[in-house]
Protein backbone atom coordinates (compact mmCIF):
# COMPACT_ATOMS: atom_id res chain seq x y z
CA UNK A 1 38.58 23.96 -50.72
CA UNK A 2 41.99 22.52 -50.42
CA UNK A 3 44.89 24.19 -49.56
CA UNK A 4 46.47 22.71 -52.76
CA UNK A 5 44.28 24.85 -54.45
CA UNK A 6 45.95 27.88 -53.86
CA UNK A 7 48.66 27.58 -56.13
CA UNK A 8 49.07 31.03 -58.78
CA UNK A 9 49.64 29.47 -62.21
CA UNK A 10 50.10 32.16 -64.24
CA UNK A 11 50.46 36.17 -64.14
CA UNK A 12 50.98 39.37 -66.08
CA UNK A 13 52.21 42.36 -64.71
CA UNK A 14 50.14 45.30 -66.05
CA UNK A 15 50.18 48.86 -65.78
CA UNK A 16 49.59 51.19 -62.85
CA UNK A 17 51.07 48.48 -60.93
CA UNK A 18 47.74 46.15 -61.48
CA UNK A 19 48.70 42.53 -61.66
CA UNK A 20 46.67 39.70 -63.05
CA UNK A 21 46.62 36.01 -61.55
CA UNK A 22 45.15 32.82 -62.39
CA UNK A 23 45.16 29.78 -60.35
CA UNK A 24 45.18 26.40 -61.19
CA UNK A 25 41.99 25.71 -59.29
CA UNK A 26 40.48 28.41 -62.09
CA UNK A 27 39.57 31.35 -60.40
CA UNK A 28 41.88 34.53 -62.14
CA UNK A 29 41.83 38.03 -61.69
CA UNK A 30 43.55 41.36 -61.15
CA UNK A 31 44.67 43.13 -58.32
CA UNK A 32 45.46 46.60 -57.60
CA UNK A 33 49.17 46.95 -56.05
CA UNK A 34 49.95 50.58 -56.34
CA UNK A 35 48.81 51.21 -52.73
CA UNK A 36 52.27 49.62 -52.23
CA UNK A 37 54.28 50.76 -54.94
CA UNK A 38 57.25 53.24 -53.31
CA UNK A 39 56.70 51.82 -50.15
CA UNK A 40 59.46 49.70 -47.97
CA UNK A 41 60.63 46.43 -50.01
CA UNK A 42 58.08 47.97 -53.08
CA UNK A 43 60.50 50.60 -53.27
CA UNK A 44 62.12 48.53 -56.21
CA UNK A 45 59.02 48.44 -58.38
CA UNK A 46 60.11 52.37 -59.19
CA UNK A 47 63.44 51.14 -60.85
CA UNK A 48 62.28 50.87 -64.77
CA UNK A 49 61.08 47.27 -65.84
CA UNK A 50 61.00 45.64 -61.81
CA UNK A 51 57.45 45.61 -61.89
CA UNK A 52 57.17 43.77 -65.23
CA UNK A 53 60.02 41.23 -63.96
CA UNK A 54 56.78 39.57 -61.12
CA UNK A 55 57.60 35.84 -61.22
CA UNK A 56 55.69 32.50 -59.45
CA UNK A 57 57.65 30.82 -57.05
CA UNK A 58 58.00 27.44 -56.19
CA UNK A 59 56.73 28.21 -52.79
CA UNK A 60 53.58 29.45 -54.39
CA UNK A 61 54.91 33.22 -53.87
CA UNK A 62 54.55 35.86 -56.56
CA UNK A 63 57.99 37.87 -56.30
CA UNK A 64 60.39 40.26 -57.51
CA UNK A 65 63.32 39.96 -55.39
CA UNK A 66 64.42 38.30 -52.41
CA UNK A 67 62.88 40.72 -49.85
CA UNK A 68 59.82 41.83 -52.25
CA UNK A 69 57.10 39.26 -52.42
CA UNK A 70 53.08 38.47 -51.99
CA UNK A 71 51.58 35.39 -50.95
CA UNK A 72 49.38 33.57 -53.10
CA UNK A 73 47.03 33.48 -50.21
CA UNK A 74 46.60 36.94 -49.70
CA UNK A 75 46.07 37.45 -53.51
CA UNK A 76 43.30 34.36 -53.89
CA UNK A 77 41.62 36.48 -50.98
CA UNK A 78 41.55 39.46 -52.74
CA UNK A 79 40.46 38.34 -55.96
CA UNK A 80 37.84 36.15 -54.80
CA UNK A 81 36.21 37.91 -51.66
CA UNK A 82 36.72 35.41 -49.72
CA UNK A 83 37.80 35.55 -45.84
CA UNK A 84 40.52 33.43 -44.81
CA UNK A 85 38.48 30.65 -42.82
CA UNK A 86 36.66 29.80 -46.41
CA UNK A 87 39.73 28.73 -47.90
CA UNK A 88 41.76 28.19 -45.03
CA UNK A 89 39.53 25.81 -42.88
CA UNK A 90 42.33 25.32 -39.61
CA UNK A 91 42.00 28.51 -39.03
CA UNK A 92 39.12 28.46 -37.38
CA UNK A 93 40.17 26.03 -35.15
CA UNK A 94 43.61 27.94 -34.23
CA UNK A 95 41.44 30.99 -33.04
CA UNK A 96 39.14 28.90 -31.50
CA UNK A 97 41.77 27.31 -29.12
């Protein structure tokens, strides 16, 4: 798999701070964020409708401000099961060196 893979194409912010993905290589699902909700730059997701405002950026980030953000890489991991070497292939090589 290709790293251009990776990129989120769509979400929906859903409640108990689950949020749903799909990326444009097909794979979708939802992740559970409320593990992080309250906590350091999640803080924000407690002020009414921050949650709700999650939004793709170019960078292939999912955000909600400036300092609160996930990467799309971390999500695709989640969703799919995968480790990081599976979709991530130079990785290998980095820890190898």
């Amino acid at each position: 798999m290709s790293d251009d893979q990776l990129h989120p194409v769509a979400i929906e912010a859903r409640s108990d701070y689950r949020l749903w993905v799909r990326f444009d290589d097909g794979v979708e699902g939802e992740i559970d964020l409320s593990r992080r909700a309250g906590r350091g730059v999640f803080a924000i997701w407690n002020e009414s409708g921050v949650f709700e405002s999650a939004s793709i950026t170019p960078h292939r980030t999912i955000r909600w401000s400036d300092d609160a953000e996930i990467c799309a890489d971390a999500v695709y991991l989640e969703i799919t099961g995968r480790e990081p070497e599976e979709i991530l292939p130079g990785l290998r090589a980095l820890a190898d060196a």
